[in-house]
Structures are given as C-alpha cells and as structure tokens.
Protein backbone atom coordinates (compact mmCIF):
# COMPACT_ATOMS: atom_id res chain seq x y z
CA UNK A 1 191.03 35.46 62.11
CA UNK A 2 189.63 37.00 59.22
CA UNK A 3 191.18 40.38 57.82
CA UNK A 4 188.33 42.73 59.13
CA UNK A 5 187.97 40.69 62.59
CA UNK A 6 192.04 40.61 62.93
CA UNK A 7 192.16 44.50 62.88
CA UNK A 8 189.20 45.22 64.69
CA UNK A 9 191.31 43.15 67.76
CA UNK A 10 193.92 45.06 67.18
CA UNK A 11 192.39 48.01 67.57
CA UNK A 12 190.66 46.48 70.97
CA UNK A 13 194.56 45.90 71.84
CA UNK A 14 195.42 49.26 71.42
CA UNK A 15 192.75 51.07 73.87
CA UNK A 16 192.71 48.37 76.45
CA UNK A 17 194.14 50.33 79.68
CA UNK A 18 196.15 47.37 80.72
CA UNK A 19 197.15 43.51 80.20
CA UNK A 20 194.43 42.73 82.85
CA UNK A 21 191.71 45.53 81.69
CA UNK A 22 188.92 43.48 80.57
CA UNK A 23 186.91 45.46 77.29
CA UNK A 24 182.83 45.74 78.04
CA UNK A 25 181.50 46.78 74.16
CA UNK A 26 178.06 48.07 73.79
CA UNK A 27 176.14 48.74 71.47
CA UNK A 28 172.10 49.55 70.70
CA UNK A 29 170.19 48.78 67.98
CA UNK A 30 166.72 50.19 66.56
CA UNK A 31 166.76 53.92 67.18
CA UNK A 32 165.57 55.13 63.82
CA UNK A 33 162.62 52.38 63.57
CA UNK A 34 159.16 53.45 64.21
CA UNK A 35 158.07 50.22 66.28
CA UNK A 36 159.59 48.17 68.66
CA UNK A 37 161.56 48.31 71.64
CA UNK A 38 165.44 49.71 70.85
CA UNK A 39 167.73 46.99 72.50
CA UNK A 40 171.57 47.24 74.09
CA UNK A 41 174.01 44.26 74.70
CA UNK A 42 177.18 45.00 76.31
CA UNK A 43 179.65 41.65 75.60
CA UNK A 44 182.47 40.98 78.00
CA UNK A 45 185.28 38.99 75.63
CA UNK A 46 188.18 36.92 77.46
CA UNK A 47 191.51 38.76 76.89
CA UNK A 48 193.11 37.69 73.59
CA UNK A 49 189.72 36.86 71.97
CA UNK A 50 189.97 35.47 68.42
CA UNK A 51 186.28 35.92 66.41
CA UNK A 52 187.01 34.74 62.89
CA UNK A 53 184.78 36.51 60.54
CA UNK A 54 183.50 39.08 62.94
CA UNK A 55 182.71 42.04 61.81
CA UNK A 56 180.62 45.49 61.64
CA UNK A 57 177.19 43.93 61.41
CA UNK A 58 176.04 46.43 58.84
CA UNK A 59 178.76 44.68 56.47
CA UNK A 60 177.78 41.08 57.17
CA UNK A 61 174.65 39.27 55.78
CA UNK A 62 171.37 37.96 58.15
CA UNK A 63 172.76 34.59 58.11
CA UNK A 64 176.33 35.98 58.87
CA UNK A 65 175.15 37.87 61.35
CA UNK A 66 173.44 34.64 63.46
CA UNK A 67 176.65 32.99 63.35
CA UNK A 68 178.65 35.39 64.94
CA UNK A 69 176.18 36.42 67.11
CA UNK A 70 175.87 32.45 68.55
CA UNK A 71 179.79 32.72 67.99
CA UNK A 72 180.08 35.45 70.26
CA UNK A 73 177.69 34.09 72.81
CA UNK A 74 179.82 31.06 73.07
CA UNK A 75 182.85 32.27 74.23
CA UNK A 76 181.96 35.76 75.41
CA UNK A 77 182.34 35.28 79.50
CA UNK A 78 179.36 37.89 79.88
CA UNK A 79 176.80 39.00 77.92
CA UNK A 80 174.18 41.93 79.09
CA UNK A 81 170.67 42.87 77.10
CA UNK A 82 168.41 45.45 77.72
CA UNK A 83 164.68 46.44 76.03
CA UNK A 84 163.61 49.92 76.38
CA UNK A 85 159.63 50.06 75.00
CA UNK A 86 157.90 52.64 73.03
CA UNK A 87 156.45 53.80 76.01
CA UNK A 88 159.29 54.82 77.14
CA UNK A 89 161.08 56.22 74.25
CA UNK A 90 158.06 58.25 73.67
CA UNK A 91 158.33 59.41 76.83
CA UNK A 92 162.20 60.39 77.37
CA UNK A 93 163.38 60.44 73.94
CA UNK A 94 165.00 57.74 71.80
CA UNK A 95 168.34 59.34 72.55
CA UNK A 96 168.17 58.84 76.64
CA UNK A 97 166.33 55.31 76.19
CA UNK A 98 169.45 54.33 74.49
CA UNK A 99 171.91 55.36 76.77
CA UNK A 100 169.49 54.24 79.65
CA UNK A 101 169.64 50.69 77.55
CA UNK A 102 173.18 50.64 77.06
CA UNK A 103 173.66 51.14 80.99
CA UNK A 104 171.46 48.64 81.90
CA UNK A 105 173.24 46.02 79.22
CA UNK A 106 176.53 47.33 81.29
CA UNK A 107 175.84 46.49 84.26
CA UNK A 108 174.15 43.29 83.72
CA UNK A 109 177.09 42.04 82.29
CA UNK A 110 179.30 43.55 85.06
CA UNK A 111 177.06 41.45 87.26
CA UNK A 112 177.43 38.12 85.11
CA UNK A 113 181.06 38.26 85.35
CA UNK A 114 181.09 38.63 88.88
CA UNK A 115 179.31 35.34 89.05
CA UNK A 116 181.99 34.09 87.54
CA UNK A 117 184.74 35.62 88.38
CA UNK A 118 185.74 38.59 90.86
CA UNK A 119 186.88 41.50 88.85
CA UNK A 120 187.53 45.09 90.02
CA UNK A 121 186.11 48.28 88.37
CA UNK A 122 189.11 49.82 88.00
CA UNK A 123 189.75 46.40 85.63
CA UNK A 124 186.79 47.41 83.24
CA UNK A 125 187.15 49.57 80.28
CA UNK A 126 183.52 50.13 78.65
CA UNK A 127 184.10 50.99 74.79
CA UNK A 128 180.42 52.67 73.96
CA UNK A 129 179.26 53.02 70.39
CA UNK A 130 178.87 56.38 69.51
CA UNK A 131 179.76 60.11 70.61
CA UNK A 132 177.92 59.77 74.07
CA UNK A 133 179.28 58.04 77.33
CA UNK A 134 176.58 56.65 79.29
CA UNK A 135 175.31 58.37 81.87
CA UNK A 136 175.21 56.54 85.87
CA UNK A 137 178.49 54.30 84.88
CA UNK A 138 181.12 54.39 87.45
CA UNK A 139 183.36 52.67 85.06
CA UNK A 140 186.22 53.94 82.66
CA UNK A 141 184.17 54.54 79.84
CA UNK A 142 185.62 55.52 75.69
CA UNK A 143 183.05 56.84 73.22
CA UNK A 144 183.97 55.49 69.59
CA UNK A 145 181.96 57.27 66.38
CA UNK A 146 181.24 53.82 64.81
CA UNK A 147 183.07 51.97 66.99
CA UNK A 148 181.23 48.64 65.67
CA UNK A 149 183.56 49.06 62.66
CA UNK A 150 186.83 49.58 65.43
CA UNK A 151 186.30 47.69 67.88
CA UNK A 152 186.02 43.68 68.10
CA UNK A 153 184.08 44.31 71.65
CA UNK A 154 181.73 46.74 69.87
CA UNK A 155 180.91 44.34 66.63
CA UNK A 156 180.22 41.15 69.17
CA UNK A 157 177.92 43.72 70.77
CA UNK A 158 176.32 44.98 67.46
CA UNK A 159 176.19 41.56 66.42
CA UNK A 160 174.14 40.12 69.36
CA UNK A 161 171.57 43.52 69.81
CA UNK A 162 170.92 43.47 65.92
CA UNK A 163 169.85 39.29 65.59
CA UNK A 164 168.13 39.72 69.40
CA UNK A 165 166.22 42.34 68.15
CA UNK A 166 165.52 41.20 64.80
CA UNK A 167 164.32 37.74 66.75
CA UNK A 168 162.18 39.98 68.99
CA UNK A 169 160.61 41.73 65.67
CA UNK A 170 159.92 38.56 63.82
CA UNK A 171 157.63 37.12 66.92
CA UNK A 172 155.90 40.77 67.10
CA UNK A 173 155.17 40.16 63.06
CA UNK A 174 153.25 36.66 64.00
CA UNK A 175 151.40 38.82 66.61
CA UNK A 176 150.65 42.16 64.40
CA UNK A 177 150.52 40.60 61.36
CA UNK A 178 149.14 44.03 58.97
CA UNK A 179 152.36 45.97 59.51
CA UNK A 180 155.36 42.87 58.45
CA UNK A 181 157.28 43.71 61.28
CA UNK A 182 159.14 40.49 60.70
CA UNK A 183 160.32 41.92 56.97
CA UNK A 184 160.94 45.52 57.80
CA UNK A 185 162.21 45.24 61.64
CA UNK A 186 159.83 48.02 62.73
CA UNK A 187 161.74 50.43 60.11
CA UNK A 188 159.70 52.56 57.90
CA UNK A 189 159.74 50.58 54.59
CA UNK A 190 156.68 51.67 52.05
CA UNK A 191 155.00 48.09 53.26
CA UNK A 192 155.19 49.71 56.99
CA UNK A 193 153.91 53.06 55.99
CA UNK A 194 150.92 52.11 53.75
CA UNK A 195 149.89 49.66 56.81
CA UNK A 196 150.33 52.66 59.18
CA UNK A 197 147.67 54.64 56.73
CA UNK A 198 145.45 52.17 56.37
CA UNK A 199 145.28 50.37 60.00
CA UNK A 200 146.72 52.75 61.82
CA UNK A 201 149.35 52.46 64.86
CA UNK A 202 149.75 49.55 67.59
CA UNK A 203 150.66 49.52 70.63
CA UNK A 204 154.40 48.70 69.57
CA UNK A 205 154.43 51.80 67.75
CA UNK A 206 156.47 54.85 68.98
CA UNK A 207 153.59 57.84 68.57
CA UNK A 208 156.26 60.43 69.20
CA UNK A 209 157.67 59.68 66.21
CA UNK A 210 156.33 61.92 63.01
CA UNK A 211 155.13 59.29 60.53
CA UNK A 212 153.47 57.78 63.45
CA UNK A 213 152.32 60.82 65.11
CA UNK A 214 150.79 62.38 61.67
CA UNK A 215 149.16 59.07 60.77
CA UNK A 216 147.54 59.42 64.34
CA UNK A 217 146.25 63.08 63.80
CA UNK A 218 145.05 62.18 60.48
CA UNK A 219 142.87 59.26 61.89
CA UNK A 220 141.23 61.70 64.46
C-alpha cells in the first residue's frame, strides 16, 4: 500500500472493536453546493483490506479519484448509496438530509452483506464522517472530524459518494445546460452564479439556500 492508504488502515485497525468487527465507513458528499441532490455511500471492506493509493479524496485528482472509487467497488463486499433531493433538503435542512442519507447508505449496505453473508449487529462498527452519529442506527456507531483523512473505510466511502455524484452532476449538465453543472458540480462557481442571475433557478436548485433564494426574490 501506499504511505497515506497504509496509515489510514492502520488507523481502521486501531478502532475496529474486534478481529471479527467488520468497519461500515460513510460518508456524504455535496452539502455546501447549491444544486443537486447531496449523496451518502457507506462501504463495507473485507477485514485486512489493502487499497493501494487510497486516500482522502480531497487530496487525490478526478482521475485518481475514479480509480479508487472502481478500486473500491471491486473488492468492497458491500456498498450502500443514497440521494436526498433539493426538495427535501429545502425542506428539513441540509444537515438532517445528510444524516438521513448516510442512514439510508447504512443500511443498504447492512442489507447487501446479508445477501452475502450472515453477520450480526453486534459485528458492525459504523465509522461516520463528521461530529454527528446518525440518527435511527441500531449499530455501534464512532463519529470521526474528517475521518476521510483517518479512516481507510471512510476514504473508500468519500471516494465512491464524490465520483457518483460528480457522474450524477455531469448527466444533469447535458440536461440544464445554462448553469455547467457538469464543470462546477452544482457548487457556486462565478459561471453558476451569473447563470443563476440571468436564467434564474431549476428545479435541481436548493431555493432555501441564500444565493438561490435572493436570486428568486429578485426575479419576482
């Protein structure tokens, strides 16, 4: 393994609960952007894992990031994703559409791995990125403050919700073509925000969000 990915499994090693506890890492992806759905993946790595390269996803390039992410998928004996729309975020707040996210990408893995193999809760250990456990989880759960730079669990997870969602946000750019969602990822880049002026929201637009919301007012 590669220095970064060799430590980040050692720190895995550390928390694990047990040689049989089986690490679930999630992560979410797209809470500060001002379009677009925010999406989870929880990944469920076999004990021992070994993810060469691997890393914080934040320190690896687009490309990079791919190849771990199809890497990941590979070997990963579970993977969970969930989509929470702007609808919804608008309507609960980006905060509890994350956590709602992440829960969902839990237990959809939880429920892959019992398709493949029967494994007790008490022989899960979620490892959640961030300072909030997630709410409706009846699973040991560890909050980690940028855990997707600690944990090899939480970096397959970042990995895999950062290229699904950029994948996601490159199809919405063929379909909304004025705002370059597939260059900007739904963030607000000077591109997105002189579209949002001009044209105005769509309907993968968050309006609770301020830039949005003020373009909105403006218009009317």
């Amino acid at each position: 393994m590669s220095d970064p990915a060799r430590a980040l499994a050692r720190f895995d090693e550390r928390v694990r609960a047990s040689e049989t506890t089986f690490l679930v890492g999630v992560d979410e992806v797209g809470r500060g952007c001002l379009a677009g759905p925010v999406v989870a993946a929880a990944v469920i790595l076999p004990l021992k894992a070994q993810c060469p390269g691997l890393d914080d996803s934040k320190r690896l390039t687009a490309g990079e990031r791919v190849a771990q992410a199809q890497a990941v998928r590979g070997m990963a004996l579970a993977v969970g994703f969930a989509f929470i729309g702007p609808r919804r975020i608008d309507a609960d707040n980006i905060r509890r559409a994350s956590l709602e996210a992440m829960r969902v990408a839990v237990l959809r893995a939880r429920t892959l791995l019992a398709a493949r193999q029967p494994v007790p809760a008490e022989s899960l250990q979620v490892l959640v990125d961030g300072l909030d456990l997630v709410p409706g989880l009846v699973l040991a759960q560890q909050a980690l403050v940028q855990g997707d730079a600690r944990s090899l669990t939480i970096a397959a997870a970042s990995v895999v919700a950062k290229t699904v969602r950029d994948g996601f946000m490159v199809r919405l750019g063929r379909d909304f073509p004025r705002y370059g969602f597939e260059r900007n990822k739904g963030y607000g880049s000077p591109e997105h925000l002189e579209a949002l002026d001009e044209h105005g929201p769509c309907r993968w637009h968050r309006y609770s969000y301020a830039p949005v919301a003020q373009g909105m007012l403006f218009r009317t």
